[in-house]
C-alpha atoms as a PDB file:
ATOM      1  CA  UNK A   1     130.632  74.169  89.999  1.00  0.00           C
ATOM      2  CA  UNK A   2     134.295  75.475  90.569  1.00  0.00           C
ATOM      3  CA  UNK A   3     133.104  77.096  94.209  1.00  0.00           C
ATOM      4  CA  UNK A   4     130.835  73.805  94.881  1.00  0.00           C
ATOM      5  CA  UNK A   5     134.410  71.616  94.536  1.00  0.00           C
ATOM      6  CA  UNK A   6     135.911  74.433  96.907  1.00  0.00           C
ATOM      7  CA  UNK A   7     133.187  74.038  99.096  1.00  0.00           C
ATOM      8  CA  UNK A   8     133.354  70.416  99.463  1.00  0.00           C
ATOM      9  CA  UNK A   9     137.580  70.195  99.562  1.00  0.00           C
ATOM     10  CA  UNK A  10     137.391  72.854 102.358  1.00  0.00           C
ATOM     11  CA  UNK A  11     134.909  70.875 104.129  1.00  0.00           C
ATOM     12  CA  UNK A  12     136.217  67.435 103.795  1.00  0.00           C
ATOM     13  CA  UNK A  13     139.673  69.105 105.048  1.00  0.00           C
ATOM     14  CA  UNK A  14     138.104  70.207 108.247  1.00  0.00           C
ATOM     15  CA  UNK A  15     136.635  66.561 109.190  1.00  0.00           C
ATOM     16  CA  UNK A  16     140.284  65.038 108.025  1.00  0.00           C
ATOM     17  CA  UNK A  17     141.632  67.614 110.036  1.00  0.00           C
ATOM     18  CA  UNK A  18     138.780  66.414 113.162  1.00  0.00           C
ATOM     19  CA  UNK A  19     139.814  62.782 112.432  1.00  0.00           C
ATOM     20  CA  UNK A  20     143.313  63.750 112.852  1.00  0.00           C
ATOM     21  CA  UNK A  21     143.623  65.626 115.783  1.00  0.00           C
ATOM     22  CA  UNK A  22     140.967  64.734 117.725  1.00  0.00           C
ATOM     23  CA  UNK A  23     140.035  60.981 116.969  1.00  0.00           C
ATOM     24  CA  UNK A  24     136.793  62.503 116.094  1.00  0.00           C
ATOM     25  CA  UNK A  25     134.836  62.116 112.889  1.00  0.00           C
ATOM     26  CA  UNK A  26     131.375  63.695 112.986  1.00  0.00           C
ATOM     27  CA  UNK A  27     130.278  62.147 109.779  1.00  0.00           C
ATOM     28  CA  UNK A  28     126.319  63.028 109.736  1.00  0.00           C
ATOM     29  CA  UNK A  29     127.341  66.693 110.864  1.00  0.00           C
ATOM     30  CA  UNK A  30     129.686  66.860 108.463  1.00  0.00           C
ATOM     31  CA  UNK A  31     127.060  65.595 105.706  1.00  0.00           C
ATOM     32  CA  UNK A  32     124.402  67.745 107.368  1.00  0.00           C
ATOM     33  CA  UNK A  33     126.327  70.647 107.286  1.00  0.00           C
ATOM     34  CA  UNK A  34     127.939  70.461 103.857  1.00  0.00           C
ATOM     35  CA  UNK A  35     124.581  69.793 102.159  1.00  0.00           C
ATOM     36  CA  UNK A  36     123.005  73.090 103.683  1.00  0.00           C
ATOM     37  CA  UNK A  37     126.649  74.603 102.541  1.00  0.00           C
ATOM     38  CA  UNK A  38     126.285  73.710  99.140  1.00  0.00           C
ATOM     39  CA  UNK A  39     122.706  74.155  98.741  1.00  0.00           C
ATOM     40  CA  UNK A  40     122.938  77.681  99.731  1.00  0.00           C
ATOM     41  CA  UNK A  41     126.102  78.213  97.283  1.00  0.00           C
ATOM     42  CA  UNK A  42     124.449  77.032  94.537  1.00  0.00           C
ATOM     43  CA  UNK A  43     121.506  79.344  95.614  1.00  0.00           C
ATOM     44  CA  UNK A  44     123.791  82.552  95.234  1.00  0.00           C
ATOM     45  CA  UNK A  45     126.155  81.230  92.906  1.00  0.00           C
ATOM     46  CA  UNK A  46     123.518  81.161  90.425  1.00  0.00           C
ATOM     47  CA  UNK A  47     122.448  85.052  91.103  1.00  0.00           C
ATOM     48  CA  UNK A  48     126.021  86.249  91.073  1.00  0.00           C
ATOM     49  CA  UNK A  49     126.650  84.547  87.474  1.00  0.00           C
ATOM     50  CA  UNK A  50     123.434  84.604  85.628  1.00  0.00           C
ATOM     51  CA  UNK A  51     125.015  87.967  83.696  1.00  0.00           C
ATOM     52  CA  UNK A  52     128.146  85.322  83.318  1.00  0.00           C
ATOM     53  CA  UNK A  53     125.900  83.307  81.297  1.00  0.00           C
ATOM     54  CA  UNK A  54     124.214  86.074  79.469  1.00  0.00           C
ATOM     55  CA  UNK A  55     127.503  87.640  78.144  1.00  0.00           C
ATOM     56  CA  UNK A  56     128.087  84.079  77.127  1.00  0.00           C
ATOM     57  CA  UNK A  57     125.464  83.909  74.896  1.00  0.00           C
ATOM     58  CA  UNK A  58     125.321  87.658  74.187  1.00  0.00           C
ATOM     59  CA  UNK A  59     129.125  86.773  72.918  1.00  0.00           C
ATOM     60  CA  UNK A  60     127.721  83.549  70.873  1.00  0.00           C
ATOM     61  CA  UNK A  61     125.330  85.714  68.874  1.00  0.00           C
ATOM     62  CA  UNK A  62     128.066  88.747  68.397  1.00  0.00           C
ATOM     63  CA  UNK A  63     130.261  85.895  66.620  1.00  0.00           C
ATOM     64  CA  UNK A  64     126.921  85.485  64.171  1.00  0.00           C
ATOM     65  CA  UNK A  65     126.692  89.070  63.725  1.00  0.00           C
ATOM     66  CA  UNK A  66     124.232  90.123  66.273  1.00  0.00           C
ATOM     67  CA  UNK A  67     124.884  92.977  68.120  1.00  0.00           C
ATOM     68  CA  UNK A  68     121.480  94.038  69.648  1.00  0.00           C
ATOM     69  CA  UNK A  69     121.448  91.443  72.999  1.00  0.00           C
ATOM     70  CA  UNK A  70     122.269  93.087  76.020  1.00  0.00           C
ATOM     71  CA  UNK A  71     122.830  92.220  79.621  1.00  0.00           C
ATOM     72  CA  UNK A  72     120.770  93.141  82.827  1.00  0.00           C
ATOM     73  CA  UNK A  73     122.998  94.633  85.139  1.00  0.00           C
ATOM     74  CA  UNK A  74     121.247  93.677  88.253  1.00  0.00           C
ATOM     75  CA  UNK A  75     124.032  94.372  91.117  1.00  0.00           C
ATOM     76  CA  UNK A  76     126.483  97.393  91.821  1.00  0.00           C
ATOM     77  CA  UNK A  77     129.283  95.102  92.192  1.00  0.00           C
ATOM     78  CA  UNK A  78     132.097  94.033  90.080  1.00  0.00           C
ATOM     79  CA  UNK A  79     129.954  91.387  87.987  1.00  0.00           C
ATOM     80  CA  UNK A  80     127.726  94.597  87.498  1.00  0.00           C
ATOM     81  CA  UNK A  81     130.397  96.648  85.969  1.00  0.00           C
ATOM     82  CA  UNK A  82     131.552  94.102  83.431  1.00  0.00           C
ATOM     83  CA  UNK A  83     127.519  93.625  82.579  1.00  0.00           C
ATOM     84  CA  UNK A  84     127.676  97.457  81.945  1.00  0.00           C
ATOM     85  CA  UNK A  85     131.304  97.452  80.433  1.00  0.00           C
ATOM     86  CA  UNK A  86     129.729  94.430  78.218  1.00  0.00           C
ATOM     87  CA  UNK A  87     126.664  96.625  76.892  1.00  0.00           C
ATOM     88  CA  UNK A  88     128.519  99.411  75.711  1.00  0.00           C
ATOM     89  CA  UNK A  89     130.764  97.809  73.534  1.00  0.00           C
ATOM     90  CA  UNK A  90     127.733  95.419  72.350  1.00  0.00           C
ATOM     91  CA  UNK A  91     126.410  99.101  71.305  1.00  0.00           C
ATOM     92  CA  UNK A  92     130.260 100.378  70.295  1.00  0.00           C
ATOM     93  CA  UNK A  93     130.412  97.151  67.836  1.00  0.00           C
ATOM     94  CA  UNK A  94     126.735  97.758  66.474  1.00  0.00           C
ATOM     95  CA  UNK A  95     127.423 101.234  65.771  1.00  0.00           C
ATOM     96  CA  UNK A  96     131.044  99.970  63.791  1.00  0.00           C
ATOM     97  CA  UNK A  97     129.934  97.125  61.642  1.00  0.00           C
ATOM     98  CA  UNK A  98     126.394  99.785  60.921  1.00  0.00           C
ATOM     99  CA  UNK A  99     129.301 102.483  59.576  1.00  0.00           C
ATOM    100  CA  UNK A 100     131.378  99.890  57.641  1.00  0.00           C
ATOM    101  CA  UNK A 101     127.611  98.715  55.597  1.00  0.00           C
ATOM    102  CA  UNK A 102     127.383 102.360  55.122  1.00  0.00           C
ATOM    103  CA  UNK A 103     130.685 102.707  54.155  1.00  0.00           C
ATOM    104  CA  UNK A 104     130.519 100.228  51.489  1.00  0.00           C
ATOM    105  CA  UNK A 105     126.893 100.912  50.474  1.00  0.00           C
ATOM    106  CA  UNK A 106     127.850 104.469  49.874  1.00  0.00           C
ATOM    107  CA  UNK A 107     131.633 104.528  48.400  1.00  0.00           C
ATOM    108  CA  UNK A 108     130.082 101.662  45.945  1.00  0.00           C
ATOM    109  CA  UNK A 109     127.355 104.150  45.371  1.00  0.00           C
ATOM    110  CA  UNK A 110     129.888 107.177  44.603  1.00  0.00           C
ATOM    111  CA  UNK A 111     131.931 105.476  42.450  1.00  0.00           C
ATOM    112  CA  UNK A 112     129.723 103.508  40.066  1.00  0.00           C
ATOM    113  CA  UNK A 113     128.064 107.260  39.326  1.00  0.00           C
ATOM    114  CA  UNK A 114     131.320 108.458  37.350  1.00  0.00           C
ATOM    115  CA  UNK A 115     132.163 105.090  35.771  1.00  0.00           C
ATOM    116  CA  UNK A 116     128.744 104.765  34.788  1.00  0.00           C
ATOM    117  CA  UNK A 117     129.230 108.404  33.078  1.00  0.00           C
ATOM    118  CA  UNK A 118     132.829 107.695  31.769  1.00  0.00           C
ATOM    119  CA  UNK A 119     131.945 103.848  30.334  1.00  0.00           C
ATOM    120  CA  UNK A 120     128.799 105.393  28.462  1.00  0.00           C
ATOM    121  CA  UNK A 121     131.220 107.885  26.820  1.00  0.00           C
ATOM    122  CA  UNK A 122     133.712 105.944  26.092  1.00  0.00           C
ATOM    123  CA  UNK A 123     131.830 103.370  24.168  1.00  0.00           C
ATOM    124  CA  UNK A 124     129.870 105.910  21.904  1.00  0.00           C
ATOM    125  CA  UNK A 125     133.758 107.216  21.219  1.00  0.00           C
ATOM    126  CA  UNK A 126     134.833 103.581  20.559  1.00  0.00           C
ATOM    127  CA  UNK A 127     131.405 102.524  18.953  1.00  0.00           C
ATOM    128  CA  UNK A 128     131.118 105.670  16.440  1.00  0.00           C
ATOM    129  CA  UNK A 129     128.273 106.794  18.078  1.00  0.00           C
ATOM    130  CA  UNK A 130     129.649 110.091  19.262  1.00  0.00           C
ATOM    131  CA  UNK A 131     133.038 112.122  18.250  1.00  0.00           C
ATOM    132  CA  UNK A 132     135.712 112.596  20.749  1.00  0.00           C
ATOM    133  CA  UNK A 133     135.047 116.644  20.676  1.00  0.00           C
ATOM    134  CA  UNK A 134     135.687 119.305  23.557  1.00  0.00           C
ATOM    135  CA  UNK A 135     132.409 119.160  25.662  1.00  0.00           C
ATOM    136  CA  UNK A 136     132.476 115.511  25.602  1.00  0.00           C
ATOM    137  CA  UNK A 137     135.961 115.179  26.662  1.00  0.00           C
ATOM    138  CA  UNK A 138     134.917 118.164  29.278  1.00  0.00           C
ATOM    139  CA  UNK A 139     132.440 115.822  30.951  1.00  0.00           C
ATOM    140  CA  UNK A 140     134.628 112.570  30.741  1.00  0.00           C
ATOM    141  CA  UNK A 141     136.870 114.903  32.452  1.00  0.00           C
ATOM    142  CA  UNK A 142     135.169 116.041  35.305  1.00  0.00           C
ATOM    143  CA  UNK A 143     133.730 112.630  35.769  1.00  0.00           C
ATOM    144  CA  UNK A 144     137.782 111.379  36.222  1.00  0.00           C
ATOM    145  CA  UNK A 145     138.182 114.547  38.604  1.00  0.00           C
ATOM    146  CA  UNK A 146     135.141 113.390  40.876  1.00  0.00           C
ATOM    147  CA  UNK A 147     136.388 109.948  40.808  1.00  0.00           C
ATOM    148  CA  UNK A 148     139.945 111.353  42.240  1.00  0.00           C
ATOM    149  CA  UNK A 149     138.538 113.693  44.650  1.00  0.00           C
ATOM    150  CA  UNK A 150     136.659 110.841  46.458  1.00  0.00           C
ATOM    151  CA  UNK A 151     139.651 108.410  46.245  1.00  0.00           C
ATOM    152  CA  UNK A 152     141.842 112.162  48.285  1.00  0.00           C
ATOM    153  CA  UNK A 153     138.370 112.118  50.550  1.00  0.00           C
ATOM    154  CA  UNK A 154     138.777 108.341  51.184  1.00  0.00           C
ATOM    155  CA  UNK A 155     142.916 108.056  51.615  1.00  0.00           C
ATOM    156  CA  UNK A 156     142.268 111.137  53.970  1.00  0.00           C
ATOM    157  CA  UNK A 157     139.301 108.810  55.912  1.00  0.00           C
ATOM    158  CA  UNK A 158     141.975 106.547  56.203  1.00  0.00           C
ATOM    159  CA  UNK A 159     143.998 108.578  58.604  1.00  0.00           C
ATOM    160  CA  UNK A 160     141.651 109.578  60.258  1.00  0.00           C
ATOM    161  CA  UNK A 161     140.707 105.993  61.114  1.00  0.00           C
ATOM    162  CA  UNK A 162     144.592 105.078  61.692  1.00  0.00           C
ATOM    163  CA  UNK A 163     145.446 108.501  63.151  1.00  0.00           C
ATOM    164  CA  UNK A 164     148.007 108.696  61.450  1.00  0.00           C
ATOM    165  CA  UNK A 165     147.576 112.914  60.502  1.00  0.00           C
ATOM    166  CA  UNK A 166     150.911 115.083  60.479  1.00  0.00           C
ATOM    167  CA  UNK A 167     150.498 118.993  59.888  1.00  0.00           C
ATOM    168  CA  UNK A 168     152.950 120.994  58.757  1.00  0.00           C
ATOM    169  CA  UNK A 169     152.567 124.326  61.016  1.00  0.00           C
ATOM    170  CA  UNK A 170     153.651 127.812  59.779  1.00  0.00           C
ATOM    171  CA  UNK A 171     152.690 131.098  60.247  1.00  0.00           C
ATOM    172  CA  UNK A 172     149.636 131.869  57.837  1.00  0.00           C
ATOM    173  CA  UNK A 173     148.973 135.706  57.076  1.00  0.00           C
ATOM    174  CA  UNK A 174     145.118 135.189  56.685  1.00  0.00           C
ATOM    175  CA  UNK A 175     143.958 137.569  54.271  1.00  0.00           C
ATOM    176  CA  UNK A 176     145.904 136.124  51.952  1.00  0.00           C
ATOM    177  CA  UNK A 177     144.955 132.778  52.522  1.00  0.00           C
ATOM    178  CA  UNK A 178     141.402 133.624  52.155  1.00  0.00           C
ATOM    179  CA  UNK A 179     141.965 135.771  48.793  1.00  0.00           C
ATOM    180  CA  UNK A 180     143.935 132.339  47.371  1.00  0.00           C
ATOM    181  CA  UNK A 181     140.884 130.043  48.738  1.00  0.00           C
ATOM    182  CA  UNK A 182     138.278 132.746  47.229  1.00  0.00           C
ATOM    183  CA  UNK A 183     140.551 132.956  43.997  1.00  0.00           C
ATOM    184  CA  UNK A 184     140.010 129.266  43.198  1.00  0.00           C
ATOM    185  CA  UNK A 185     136.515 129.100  44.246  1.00  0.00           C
ATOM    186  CA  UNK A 186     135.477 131.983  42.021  1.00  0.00           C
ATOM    187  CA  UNK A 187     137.614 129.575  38.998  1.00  0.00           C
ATOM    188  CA  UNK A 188     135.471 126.660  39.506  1.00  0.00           C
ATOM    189  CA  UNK A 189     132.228 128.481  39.880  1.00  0.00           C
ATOM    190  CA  UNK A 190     133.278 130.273  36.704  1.00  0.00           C
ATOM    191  CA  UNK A 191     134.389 126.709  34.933  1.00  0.00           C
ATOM    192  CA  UNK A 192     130.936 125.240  36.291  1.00  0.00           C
ATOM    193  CA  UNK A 193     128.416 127.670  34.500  1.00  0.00           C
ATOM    194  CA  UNK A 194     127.173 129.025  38.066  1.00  0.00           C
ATOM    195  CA  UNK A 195     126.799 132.434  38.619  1.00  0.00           C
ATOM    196  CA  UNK A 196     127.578 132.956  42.016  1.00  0.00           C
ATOM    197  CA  UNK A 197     129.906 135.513  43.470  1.00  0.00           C
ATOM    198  CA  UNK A 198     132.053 135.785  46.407  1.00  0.00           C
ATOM    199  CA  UNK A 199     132.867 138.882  49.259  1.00  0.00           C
ATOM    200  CA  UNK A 200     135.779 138.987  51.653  1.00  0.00           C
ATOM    201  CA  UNK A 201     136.289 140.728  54.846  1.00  0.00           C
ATOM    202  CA  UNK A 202     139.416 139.832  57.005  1.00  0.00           C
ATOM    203  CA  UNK A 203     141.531 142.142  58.919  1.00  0.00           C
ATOM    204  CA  UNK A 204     145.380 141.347  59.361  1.00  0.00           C
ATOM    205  CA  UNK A 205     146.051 138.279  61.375  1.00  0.00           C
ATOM    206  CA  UNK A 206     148.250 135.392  61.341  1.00  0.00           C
ATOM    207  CA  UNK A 207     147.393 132.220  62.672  1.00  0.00           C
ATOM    208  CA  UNK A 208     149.789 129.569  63.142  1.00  0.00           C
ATOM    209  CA  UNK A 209     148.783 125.901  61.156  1.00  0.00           C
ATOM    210  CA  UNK A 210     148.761 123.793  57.908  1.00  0.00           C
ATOM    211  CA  UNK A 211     148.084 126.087  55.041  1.00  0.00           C
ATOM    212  CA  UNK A 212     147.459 123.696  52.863  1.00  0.00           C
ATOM    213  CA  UNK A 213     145.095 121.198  55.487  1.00  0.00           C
ATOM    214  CA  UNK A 214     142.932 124.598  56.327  1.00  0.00           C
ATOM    215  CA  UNK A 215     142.856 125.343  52.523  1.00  0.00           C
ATOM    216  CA  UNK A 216     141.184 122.411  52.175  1.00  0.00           C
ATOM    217  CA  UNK A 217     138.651 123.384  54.622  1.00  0.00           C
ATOM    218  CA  UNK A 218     137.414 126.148  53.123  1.00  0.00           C
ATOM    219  CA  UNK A 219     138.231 125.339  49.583  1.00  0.00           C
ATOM    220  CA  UNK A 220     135.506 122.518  50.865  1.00  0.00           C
ATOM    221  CA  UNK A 221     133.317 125.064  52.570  1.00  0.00           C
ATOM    222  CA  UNK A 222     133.089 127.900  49.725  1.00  0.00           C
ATOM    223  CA  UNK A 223     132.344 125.106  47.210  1.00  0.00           C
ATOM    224  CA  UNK A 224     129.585 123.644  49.170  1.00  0.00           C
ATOM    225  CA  UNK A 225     128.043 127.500  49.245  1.00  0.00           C
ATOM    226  CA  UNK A 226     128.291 127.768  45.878  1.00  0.00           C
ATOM    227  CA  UNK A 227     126.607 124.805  45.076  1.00  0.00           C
ATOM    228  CA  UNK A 228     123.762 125.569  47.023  1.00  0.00           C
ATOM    229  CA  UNK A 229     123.520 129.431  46.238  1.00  0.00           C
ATOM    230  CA  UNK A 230     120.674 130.907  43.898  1.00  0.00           C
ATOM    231  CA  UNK A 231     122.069 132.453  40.851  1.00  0.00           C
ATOM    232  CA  UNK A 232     123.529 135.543  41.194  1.00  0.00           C
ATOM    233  CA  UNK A 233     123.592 134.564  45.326  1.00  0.00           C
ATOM    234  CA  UNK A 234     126.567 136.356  47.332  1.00  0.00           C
ATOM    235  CA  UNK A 235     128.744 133.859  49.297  1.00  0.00           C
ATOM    236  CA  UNK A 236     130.585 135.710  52.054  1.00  0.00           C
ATOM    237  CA  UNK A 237     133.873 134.590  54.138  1.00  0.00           C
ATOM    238  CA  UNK A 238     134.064 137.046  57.019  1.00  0.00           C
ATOM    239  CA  UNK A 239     136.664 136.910  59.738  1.00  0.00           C
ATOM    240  CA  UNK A 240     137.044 138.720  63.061  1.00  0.00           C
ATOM    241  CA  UNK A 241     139.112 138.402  66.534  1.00  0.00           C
ATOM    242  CA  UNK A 242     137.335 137.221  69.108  1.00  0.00           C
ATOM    243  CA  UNK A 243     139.404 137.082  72.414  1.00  0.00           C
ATOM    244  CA  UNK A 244     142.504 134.042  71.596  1.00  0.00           C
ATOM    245  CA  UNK A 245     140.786 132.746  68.983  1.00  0.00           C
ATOM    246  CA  UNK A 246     139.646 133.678  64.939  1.00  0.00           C
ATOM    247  CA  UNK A 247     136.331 133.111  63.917  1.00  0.00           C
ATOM    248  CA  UNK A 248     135.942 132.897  60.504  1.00  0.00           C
ATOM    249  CA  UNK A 249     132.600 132.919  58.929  1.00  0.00           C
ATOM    250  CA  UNK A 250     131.257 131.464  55.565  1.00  0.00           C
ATOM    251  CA  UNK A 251     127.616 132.231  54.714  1.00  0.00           C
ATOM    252  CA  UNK A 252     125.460 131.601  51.760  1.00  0.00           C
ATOM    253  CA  UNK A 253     121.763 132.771  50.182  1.00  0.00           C
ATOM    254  CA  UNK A 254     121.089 129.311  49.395  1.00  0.00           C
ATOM    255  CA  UNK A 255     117.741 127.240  51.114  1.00  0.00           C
ATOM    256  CA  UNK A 256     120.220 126.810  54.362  1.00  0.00           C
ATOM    257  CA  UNK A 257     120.373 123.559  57.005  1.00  0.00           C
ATOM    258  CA  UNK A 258     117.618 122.244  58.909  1.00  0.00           C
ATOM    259  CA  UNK A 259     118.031 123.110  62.907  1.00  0.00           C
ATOM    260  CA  UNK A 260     117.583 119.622  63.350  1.00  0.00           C
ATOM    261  CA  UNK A 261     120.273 118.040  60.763  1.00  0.00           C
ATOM    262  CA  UNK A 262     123.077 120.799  61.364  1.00  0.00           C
ATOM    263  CA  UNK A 263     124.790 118.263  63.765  1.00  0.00           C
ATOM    264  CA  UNK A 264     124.732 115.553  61.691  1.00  0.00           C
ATOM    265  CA  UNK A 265     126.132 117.570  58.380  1.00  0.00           C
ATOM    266  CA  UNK A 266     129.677 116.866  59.970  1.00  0.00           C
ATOM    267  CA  UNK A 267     129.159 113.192  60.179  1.00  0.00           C
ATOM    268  CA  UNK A 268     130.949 110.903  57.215  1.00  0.00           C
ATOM    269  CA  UNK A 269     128.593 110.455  54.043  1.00  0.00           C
ATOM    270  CA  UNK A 270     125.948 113.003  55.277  1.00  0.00           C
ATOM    271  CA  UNK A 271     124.790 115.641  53.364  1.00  0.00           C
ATOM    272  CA  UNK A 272     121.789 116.521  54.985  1.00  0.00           C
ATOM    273  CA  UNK A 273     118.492 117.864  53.939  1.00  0.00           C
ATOM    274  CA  UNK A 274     119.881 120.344  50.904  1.00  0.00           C
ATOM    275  CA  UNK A 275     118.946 119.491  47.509  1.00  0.00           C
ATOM    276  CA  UNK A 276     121.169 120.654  44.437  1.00  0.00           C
ATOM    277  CA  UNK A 277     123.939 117.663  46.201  1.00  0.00           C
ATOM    278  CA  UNK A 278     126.443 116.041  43.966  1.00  0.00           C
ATOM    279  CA  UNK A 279     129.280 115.846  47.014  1.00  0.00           C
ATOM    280  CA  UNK A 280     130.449 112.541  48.225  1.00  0.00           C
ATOM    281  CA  UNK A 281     129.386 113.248  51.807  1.00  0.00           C
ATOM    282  CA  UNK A 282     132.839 113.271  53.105  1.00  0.00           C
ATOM    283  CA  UNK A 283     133.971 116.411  52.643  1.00  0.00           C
ATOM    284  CA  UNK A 284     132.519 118.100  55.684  1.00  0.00           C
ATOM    285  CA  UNK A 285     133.729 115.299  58.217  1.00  0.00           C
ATOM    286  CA  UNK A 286     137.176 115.881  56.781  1.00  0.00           C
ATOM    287  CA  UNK A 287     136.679 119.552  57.255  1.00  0.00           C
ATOM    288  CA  UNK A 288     135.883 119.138  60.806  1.00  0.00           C
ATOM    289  CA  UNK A 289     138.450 116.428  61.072  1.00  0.00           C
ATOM    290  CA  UNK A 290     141.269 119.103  60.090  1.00  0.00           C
ATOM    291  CA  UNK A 291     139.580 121.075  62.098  1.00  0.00           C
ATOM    292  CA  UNK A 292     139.930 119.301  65.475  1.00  0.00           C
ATOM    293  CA  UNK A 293     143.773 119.043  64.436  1.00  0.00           C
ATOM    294  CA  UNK A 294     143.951 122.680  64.672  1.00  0.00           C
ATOM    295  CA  UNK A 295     142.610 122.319  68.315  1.00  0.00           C
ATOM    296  CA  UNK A 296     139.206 124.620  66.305  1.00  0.00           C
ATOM    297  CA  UNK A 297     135.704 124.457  66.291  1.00  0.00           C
ATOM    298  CA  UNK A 298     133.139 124.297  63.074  1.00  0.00           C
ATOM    299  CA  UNK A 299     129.594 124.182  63.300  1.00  0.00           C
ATOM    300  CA  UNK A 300     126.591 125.114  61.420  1.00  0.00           C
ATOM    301  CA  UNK A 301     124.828 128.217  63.146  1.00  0.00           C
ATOM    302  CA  UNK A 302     121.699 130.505  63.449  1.00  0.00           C
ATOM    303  CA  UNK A 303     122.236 132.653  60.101  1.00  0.00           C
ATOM    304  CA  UNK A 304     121.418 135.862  60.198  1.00  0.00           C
ATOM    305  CA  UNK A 305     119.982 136.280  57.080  1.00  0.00           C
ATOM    306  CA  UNK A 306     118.095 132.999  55.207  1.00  0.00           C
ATOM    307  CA  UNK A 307     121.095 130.869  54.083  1.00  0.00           C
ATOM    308  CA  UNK A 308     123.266 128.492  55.649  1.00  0.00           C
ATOM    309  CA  UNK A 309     126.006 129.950  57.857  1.00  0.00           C
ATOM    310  CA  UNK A 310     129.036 127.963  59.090  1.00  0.00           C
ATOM    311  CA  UNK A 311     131.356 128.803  61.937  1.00  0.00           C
ATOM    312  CA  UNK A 312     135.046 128.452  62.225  1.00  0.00           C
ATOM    313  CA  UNK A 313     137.159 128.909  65.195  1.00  0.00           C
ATOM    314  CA  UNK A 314     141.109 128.765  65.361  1.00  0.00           C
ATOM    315  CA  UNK A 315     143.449 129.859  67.862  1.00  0.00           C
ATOM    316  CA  UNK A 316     145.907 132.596  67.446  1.00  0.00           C
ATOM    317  CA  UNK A 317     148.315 131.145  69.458  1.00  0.00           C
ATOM    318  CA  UNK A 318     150.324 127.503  68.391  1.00  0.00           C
ATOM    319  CA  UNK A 319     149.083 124.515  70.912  1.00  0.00           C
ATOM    320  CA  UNK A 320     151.186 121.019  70.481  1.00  0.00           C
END
């Protein structure tokens, strides 16, 4: 409508201009002329904002939740680019508000578990049903510990999310690191009843990062081996130089990772194909999260030998 009224103003202001300056007014050529004008505006006008219209709508349904219309992009030009621009964060927005269900769905999921556990103990404590002895305070206790490892897991989603994520960076001798990680691991297996043992081979390096974000890695990473280890199963952590970087290695006899879901066992609130779970789901997208900081790598890999077999690359020199 807009170029029809600038259609119509420029041609009106070239008879005036006629009338004017010549004496002349060719009224019927004038008519003529600005009929075809605007007939053949409208024509193309239509064409060139059709997508206009479509992101209208396509915006219409987004404000009622709908994410799945999306625009035909039938041109090269600018009007093109914005149909294009338009899709992807139609698809960007889809994928968001399909994460925060998940979210919810799952964190609502992980957290009614313990309480669950904790309220039934509680009232056969309160109720006279059961006496407040050792084992059942050991279970009420690890219930509470679950509960605050997924609130750490969630604060630590957090700033991810708001990228908010200062490291404290010193030098690390490694092979002490890993005997302090191993230490702990080998306490919890120890406190869970699982008989699982643990191997370390690391010769003398010293990489440069947050000992206590990376401790979290593979404090993460030797408990998820453990978990999923046969009894009397051998989880390794193996390190070696390769070129500038450290690749540190964490293997497992357990049933191992499906080719096919080892990209996803990185993603928030995945845990894959394994059974013998119990894990919020989070741990492993934190662990790659910390990762990333590091300027690293970690991926699931090939193993070797049946098991599951996870990759970690640092660099030996400090990058801002």
């Amino acid at each position: 409508m807009k170029i029809i009224m600038v259609l119509l103003a420029g041609g009106g202001s070239g008879l005036i201009w006629f009338y004017l300056w010549l004496g002349w007014f060719p009224f019927w050529t004038g008519v003529t002329a600005t009929v075809i004008g605007v007939t053949i505006v409208q024509f193309l006008a239509r064409g060139m904002t059709s997508p206009l219209r479509e992101m209208t709508r396509a915006a219409r349904d987004m404000a009622q939740g709908d994410y799945t219309r999306r625009i035909r992009a039938t041109s090269a030009d600018e009007v093109g680019e914005l149909a294009v621009a338009f899709n992807q964060m139609s698809a960007d927005l889809a994928a968001a508000d399909r994460q925060r269900r998940e979210l919810i769905a799952n964190v609502s999921h992980e957290l009614r578990t313990p309480i669950t556990a904790l309220q039934g103990l509680l009232e056969n404590i309160v109720d006279g049903v059961a006496a407040a002895e050792p084992a059942m305070m050991q279970t009420a206790l690890a219930q509470t510990e679950r509960l605050g490892r997924l609130v750490t897991e969630l604060l630590d989603l957090s700033r991810i999310d708001a990228g908010v994520a200062p490291l404290i960076r010193r030098p690390i001798d490694v092979p002490s690191f890993l005997d302090d990680v191993v230490r702990e691991a080998e306490v919890n297996v120890a406190g869970s009843g699982r008989d699982v043992h643990f191997k370390v081979a690391c010769p003398h390096v010293v990489v440069t990062g947050d000992r206590e974000r990376l401790h979290q890695v593979f404090a993460n990473l030797l408990d998820n081996a453990a978990r999923h280890s046969p009894a009397g199963g051998l989880v390794e952590v193996r390190a070696e130089r390769r070129d500038d970087h450290l690749l540190i290695a964490v293997s497992d006899e357990g049933e191992g990772i499906p080719p096919d879901e080892r990209h996803r066992v990185f993603e928030r609130f995945t845990r894959g194909e394994r059974p013998g779970g119990g894990g919020t789901g989070l741990g492993l997208a934190i662990a790659r999260w910390v990762v990333q900081l590091h300027h690293g790598t970690i991926a699931a890999v090939d193993p070797e030998h049946p098991g599951c077999l996870i990759h970690v690359t640092l660099p030996l020199t400090s990058k801002s």
